[in-house]
Protein backbone atom coordinates (compact mmCIF):
# COMPACT_ATOMS: atom_id res chain seq x y z
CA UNK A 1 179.62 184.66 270.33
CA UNK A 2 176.97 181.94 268.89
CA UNK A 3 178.48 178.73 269.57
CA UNK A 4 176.74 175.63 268.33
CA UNK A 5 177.84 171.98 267.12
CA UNK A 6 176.34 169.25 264.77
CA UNK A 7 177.99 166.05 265.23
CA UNK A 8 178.80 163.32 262.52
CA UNK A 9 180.33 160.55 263.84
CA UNK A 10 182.77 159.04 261.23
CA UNK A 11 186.34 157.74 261.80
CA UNK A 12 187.73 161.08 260.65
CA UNK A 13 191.30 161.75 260.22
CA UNK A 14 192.44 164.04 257.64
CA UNK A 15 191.79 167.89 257.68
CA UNK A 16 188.24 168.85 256.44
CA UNK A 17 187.91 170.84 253.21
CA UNK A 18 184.94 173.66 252.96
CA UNK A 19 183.08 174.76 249.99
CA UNK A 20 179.86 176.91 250.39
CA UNK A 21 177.60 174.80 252.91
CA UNK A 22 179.99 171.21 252.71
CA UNK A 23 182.39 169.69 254.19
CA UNK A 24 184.98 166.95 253.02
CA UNK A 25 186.92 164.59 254.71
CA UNK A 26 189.19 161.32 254.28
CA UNK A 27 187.87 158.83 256.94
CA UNK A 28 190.29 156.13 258.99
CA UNK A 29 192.90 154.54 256.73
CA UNK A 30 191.72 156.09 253.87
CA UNK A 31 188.38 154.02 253.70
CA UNK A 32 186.93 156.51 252.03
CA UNK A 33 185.95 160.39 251.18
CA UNK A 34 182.65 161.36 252.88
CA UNK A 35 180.75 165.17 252.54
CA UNK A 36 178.82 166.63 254.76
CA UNK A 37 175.99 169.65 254.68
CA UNK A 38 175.30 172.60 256.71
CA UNK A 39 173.28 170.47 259.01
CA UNK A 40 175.74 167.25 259.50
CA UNK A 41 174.01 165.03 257.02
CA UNK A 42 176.11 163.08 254.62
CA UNK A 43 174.91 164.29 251.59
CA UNK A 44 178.10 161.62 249.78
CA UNK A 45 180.69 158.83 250.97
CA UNK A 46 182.99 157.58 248.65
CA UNK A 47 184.10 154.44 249.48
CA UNK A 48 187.51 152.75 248.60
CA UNK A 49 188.12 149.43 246.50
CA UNK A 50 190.32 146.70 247.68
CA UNK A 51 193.79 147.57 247.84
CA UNK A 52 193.02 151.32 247.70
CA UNK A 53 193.82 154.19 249.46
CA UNK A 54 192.16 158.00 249.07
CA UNK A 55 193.16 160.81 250.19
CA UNK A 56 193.91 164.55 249.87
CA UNK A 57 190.35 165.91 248.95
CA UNK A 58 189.70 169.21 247.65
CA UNK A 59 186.00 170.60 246.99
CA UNK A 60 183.83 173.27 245.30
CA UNK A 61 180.29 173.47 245.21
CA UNK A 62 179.16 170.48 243.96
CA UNK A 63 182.86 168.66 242.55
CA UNK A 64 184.48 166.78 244.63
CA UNK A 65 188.18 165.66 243.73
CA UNK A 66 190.25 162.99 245.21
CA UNK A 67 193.74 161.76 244.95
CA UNK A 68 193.33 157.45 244.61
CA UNK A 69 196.36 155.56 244.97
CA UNK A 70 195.45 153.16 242.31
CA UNK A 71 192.94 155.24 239.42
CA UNK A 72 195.19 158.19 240.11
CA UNK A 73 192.92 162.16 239.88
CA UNK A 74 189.47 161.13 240.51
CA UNK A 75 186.68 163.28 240.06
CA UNK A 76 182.82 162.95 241.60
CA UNK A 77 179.71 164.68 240.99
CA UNK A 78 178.66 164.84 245.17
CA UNK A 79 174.81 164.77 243.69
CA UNK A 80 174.66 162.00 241.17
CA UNK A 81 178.00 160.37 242.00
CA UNK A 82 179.14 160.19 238.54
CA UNK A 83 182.71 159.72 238.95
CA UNK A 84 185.70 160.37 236.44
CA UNK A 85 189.17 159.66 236.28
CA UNK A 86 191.16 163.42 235.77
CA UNK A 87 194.60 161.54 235.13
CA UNK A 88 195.98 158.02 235.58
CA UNK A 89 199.10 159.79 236.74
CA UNK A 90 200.80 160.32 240.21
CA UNK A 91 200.07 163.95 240.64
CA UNK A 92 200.12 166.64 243.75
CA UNK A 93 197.03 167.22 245.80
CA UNK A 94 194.25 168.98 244.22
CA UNK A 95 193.55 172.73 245.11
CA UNK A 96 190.81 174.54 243.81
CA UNK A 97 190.68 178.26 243.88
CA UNK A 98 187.55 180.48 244.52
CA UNK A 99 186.31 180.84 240.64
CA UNK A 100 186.37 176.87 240.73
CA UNK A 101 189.97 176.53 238.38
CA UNK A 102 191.54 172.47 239.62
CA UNK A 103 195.12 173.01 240.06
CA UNK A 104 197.35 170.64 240.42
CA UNK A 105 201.14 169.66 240.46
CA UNK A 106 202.67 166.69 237.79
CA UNK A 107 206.19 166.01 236.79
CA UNK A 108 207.30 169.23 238.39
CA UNK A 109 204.88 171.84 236.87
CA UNK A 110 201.94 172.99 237.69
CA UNK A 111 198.46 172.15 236.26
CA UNK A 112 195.31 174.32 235.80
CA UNK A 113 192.12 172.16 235.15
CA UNK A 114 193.88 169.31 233.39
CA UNK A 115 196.59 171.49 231.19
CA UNK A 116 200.43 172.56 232.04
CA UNK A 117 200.80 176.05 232.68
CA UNK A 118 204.56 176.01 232.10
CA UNK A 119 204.89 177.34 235.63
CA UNK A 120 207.34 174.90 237.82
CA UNK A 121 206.65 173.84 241.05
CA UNK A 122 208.72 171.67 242.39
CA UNK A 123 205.63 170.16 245.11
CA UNK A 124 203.15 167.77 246.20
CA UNK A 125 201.02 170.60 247.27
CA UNK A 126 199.93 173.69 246.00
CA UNK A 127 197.82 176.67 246.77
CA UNK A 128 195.90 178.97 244.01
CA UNK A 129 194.54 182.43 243.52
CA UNK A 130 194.26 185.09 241.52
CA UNK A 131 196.93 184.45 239.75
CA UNK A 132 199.48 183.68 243.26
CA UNK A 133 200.93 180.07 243.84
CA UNK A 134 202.13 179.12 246.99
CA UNK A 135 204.17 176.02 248.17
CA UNK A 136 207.11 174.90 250.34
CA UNK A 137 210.29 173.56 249.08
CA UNK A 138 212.37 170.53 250.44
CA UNK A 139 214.24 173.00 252.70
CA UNK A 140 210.76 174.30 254.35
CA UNK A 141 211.37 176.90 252.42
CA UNK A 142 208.37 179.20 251.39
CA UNK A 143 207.08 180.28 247.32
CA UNK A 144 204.70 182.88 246.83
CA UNK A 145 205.07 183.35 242.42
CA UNK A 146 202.85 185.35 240.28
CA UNK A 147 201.53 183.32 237.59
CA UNK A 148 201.09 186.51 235.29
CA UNK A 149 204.75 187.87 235.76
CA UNK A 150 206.51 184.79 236.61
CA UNK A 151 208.48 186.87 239.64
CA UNK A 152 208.44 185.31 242.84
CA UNK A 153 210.27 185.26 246.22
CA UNK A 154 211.17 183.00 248.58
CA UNK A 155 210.66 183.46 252.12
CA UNK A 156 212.83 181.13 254.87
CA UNK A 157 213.76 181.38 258.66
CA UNK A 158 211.79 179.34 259.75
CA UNK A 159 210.57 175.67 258.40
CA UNK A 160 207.20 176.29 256.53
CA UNK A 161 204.61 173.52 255.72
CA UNK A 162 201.01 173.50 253.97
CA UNK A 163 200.59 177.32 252.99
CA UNK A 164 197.48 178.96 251.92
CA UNK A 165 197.33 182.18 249.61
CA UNK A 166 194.32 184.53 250.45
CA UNK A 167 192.36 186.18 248.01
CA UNK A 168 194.03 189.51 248.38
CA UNK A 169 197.37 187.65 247.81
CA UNK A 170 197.97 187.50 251.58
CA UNK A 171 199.11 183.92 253.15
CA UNK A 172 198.55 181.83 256.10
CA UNK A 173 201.14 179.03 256.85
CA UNK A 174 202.28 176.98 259.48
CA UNK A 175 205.37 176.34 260.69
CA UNK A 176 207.19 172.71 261.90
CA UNK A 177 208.05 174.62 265.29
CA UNK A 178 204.10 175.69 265.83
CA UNK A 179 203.92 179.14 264.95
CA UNK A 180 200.92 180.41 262.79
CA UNK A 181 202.50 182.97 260.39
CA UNK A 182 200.74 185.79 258.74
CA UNK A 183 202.25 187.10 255.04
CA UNK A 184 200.70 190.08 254.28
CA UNK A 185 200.86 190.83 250.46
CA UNK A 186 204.28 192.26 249.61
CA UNK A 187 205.15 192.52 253.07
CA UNK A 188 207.27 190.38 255.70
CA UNK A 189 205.92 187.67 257.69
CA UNK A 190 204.93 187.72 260.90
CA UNK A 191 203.80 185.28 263.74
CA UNK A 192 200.16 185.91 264.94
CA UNK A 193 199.69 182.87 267.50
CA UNK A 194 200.93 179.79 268.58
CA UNK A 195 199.57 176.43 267.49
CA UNK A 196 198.43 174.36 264.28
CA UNK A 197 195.85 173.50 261.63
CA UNK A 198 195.16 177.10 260.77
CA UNK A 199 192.61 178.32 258.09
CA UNK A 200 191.24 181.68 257.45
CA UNK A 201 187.97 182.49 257.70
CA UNK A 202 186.85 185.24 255.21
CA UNK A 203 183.49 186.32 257.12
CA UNK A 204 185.64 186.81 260.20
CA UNK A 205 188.45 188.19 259.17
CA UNK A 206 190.77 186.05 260.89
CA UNK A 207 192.43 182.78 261.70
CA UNK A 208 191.11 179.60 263.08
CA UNK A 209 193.42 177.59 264.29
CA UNK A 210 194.25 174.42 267.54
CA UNK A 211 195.86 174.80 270.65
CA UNK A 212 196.37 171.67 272.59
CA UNK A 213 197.05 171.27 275.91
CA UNK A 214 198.60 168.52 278.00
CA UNK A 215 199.69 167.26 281.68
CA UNK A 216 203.25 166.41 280.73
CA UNK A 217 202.78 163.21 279.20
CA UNK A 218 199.67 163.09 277.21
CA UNK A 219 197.06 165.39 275.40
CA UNK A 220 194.16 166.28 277.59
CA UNK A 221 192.18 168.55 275.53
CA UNK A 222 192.32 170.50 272.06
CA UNK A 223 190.33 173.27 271.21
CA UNK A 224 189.79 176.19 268.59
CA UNK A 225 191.19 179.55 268.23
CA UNK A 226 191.11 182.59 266.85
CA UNK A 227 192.91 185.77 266.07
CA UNK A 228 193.20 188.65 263.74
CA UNK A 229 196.58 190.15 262.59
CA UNK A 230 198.07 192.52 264.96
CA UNK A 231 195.15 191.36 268.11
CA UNK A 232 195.35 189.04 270.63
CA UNK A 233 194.48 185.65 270.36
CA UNK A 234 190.86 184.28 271.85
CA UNK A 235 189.69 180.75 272.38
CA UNK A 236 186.47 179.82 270.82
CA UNK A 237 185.62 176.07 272.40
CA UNK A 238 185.92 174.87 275.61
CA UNK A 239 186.46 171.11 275.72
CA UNK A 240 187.62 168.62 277.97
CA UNK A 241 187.26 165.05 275.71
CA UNK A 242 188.87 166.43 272.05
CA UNK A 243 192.20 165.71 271.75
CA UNK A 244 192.41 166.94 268.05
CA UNK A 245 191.10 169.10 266.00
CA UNK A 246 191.35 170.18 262.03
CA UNK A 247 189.35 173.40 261.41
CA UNK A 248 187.97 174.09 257.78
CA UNK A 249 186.55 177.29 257.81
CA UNK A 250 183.04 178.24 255.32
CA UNK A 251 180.90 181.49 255.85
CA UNK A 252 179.85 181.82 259.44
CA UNK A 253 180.89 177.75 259.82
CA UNK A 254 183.89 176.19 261.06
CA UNK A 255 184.43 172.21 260.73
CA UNK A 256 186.62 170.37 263.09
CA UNK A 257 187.17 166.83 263.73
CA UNK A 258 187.89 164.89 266.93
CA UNK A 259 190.58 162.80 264.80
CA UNK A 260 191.48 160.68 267.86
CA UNK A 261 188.80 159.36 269.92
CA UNK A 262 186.89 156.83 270.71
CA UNK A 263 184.28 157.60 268.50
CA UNK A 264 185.66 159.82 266.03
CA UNK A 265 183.24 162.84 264.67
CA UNK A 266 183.39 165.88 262.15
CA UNK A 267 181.76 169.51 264.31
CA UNK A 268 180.76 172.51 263.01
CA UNK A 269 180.45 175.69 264.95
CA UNK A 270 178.45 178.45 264.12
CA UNK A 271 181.22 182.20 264.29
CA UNK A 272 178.86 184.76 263.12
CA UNK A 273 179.25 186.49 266.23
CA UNK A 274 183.06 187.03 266.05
């Protein structure tokens, strides 16, 4: 396994976001949105007004879209910076899917780059592709609904939270009680590991996801995971000074951050060997 980390040291808090050779991240307080390249140089920082907070980014290629708590759906070229405002509204977190469609939730229906699809979802947040929506309900509860047949199902037991639909139609979600759970396409879900923050990771074929550890009282160390459906688990860092970590995962790249330290940084580590 090639393991290998670029630092950027930013007051990172919120889970990273991955498109092609980028990263995105909300720093401290919602300060501001900064991206990051292949090699840990920020390539943009958007930084907040007075009285403003950012938050929930969502990225592909070269668009970069932010939630602002007082312009609303915001927009920004990561190149030129040329920003625009996508609506004034309160809306859901963005979510773009992998042909580059913005989707959105507003007024309880969902949005596909800027127009209602007649679909409801009753959400802040909302994952998108080919033609599969997934979100959680206010019981936990979890969607998966075809946007071409308008049939869905609802899947409960336990208490779901941020889901992610795969390409295939498969999803990865997390649960409030720390179980990573695997929903295979049609079929019933099922618990691959133990822990939080999972994403999957196309080129591997698996999930990334944290494990922390502790001595009873406090967090001593956090590192990164991974596991295929139906294997066994396998740890991929070894640390001893992270105490949390948000993977994003992007070809043979995963981004994490150290969200609490001292001095806070976004990693990347190289997975081509898994």
């Amino acid at each position: 396994m090639i393991v290998s980390f670029a630092l950027v040291f930013l007051a990172a808090v919120s889970s990273p976001v991955s498109s092609g050779g980028f990263a995105a991240f909300v720093t401290a307080g919602g300060e501001s949105v900064c991206v990051v390249d292949g090699g840990g140089e920020t390539v943009s920082a958007v930084d907040a007004e007075i009285g403003e907070r950012l938050s929930y980014p969502a990225l592909s290629e070269l668009r970069l879209v932010y939630v602002s708590s007082t312009r609303g759906l915001v927009e920004e070229d990561i190149i030129s910076g040329e920003s625009a405002v996508l609506s004034a509204e309160r809306t859901g977190a963005p979510w773009f899917s992998s042909d580059g469609d913005l989707w959105y939730t507003f007024d309880g229906f969902l949005y596909k780059n800027g127009v209602s699809t007649g679909v409801e979802v009753p959400a802040f947040y909302v994952s998108v592709e080919n033609g599969v929506a997934v979100f959680t309900d206010r019981s936990d509860r979890l969607h998966i609904v075809s946007l071409i047949s308008g049939e869905g199902r609802v899947i409960q037991g336990l208490r779901y939270f941020s889901p992610v639909v795969l390409a295939g139609g498969d999803v990865v979600v997390s649960s409030l009680t720390g179980e990573i759970v695997f929903v295979p396409a049609g079929g019933e879900p099922v618990v691959v590991a133990s822990g939080e923050q999972p994403c999957w990771s196309y080129r591997s074929g698996g999930v990334f996801f944290c494990v922390s550890s502790d001595d009873g009282h406090d967090l001593t160390a956090a590192d990164l995971w991974f596991v295929k459906p139906g294997e066994e688990p396998v740890q991929v860092t070894f640390t001893e000074d992270i105490l949390e970590t948000k993977p994003a995962c992007s070809g043979d790249l995963v981004w994490f951050l150290d969200a609490v330290a001292d001095s806070p940084n976004c990693m990347r580590t190289d997975v081509s060997a898994l």
